[in-house]
Structures are given as C-alpha cells and as structure tokens.
C-alpha atoms as a PDB file:
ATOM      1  CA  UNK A   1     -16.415  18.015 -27.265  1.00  0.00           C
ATOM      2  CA  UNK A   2     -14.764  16.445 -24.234  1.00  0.00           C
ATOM      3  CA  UNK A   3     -13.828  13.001 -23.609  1.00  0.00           C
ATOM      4  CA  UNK A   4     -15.418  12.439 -20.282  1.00  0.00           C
ATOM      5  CA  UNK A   5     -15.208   8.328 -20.304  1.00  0.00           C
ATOM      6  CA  UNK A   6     -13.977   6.919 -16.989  1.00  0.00           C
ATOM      7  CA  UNK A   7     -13.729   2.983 -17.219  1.00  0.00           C
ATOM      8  CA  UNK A   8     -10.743   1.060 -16.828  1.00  0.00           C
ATOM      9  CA  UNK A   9      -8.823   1.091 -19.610  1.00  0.00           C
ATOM     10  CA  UNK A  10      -5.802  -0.414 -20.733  1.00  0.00           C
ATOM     11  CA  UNK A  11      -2.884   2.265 -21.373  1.00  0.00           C
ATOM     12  CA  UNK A  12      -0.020  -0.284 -22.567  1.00  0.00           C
ATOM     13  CA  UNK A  13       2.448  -2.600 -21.389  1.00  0.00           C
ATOM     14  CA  UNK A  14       5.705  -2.348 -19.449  1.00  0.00           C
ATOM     15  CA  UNK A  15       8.875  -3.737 -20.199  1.00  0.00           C
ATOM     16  CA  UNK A  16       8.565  -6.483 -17.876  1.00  0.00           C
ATOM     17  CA  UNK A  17       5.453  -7.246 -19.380  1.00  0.00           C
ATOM     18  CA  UNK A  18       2.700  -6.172 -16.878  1.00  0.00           C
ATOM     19  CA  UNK A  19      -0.446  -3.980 -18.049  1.00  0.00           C
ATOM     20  CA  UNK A  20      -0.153  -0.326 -17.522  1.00  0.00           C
ATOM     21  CA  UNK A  21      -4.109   0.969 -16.768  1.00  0.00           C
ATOM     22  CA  UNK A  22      -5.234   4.166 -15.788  1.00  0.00           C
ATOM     23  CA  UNK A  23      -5.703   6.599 -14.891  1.00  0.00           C
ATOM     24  CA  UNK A  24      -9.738   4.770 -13.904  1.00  0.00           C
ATOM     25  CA  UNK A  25     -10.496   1.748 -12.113  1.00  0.00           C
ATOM     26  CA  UNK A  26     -13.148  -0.230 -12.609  1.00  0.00           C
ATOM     27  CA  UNK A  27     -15.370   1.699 -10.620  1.00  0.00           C
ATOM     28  CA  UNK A  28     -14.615   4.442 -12.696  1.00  0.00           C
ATOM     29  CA  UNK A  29     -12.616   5.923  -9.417  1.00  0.00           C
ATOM     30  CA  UNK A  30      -9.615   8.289 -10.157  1.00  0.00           C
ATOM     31  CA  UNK A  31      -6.399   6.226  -9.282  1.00  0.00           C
ATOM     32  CA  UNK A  32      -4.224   9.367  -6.753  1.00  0.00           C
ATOM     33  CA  UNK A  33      -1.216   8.579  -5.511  1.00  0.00           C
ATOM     34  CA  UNK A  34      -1.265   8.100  -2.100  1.00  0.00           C
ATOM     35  CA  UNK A  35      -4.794   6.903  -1.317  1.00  0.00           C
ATOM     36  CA  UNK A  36      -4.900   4.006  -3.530  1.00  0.00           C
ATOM     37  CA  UNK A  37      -2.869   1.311  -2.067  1.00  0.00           C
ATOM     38  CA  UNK A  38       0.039   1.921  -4.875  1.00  0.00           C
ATOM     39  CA  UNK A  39       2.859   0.425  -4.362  1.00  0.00           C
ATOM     40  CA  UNK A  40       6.707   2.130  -4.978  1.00  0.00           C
ATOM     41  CA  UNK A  41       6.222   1.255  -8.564  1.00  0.00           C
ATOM     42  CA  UNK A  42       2.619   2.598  -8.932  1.00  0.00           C
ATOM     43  CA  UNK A  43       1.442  -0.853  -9.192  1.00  0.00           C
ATOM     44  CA  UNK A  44      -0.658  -3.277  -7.053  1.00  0.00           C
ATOM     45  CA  UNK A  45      -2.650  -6.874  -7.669  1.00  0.00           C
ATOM     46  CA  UNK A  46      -6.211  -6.565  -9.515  1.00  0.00           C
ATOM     47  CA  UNK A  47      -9.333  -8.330  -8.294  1.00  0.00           C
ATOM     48  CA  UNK A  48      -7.618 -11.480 -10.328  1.00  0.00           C
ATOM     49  CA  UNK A  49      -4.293 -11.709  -8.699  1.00  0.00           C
ATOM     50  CA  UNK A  50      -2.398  -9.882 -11.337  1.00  0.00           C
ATOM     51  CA  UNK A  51       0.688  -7.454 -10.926  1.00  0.00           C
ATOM     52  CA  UNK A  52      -1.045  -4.195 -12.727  1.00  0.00           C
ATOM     53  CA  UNK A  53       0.518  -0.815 -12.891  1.00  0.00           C
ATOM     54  CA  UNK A  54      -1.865   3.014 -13.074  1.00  0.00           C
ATOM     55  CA  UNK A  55      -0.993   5.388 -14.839  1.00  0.00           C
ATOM     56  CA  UNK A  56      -1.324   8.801 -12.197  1.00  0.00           C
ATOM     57  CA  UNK A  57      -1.446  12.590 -12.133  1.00  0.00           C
ATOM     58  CA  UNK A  58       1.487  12.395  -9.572  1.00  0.00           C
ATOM     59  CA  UNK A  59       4.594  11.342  -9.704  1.00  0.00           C
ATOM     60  CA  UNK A  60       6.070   8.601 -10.882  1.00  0.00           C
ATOM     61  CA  UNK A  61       2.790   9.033 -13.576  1.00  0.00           C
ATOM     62  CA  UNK A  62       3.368   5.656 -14.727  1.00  0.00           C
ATOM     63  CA  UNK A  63       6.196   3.474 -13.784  1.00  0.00           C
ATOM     64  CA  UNK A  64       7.827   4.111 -10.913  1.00  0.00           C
ATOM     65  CA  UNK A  65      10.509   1.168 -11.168  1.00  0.00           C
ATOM     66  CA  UNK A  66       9.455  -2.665 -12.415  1.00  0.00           C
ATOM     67  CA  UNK A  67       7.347  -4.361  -9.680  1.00  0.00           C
ATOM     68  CA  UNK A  68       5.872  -5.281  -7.270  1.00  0.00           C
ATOM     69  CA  UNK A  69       7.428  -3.601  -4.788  1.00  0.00           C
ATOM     70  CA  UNK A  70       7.576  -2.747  -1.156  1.00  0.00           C
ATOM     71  CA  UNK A  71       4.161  -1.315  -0.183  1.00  0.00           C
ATOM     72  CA  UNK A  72       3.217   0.439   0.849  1.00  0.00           C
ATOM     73  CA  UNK A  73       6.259   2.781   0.337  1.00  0.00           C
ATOM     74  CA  UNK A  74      10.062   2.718   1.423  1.00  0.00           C
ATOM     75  CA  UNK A  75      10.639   5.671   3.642  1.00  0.00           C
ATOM     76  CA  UNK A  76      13.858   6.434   5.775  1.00  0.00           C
ATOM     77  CA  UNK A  77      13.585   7.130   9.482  1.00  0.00           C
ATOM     78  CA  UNK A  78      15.535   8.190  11.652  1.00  0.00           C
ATOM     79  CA  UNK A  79      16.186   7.477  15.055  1.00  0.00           C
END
C-alpha cells in the first residue's frame, strides 16, 4: 500500500527553533520551490504570523540557512 495522505504535517524543528512542515500545506497543495512564496531559507509566515520552514523536492529540501530571510530570493545582477 501507498501512503497517499497530503495534510500539513509537522516534519520537526530547526535549530533555531522554528517548525519544519512539509512537504503539504494546508490545502493539501505540494509546497515547489519557486512558486510558493519561499523565502532563501525555504521558509515564510503561516496564516498565524509564524516563521515556518517546508520541507521541498528541490533544493535546499529543508533548510536553506536559519530565517527569515530576504524574499523573495537574493540574486546578483549585473550592470
């Protein structure tokens, strides 16, 4: 048999002490890196004002650095 749940569901906790989730929402949406207003650190503030991290299928899977940080991502340009 296959586990097929998709809820939100709590993975673990960080080392700075936010939740790790994933990889669901409450919805039961998929959390994809980019498309789900992630920031750097694959986190970004739940429906209650909490710092939350997701655990993804793309990199940096679960924490990308300890958060929040710059969303929605630090790129270079050039000029």
């Amino acid at each position: 048999s296959t586990w097929t749940s998709r809820t939100l569901t709590l993975f673990g906790v960080a080392k700075d002490g936010h939740l790790i989730y994933g990889p669901y929402d409450s919805s039961g949406t998929q959390i994809t890196t980019p498309g789900s207003n992630l920031d750097i650190c694959n986190g970004k503030f739940d429906s209650n004002g909490n710092y939350v991290y997701y655990a993804t299928d793309t990199f940096p899977y679960l924490t990308g650095c300890f958060g929040p940080g710059n969303w929605p991502a630090v790129t270079p340009t050039c000029t």
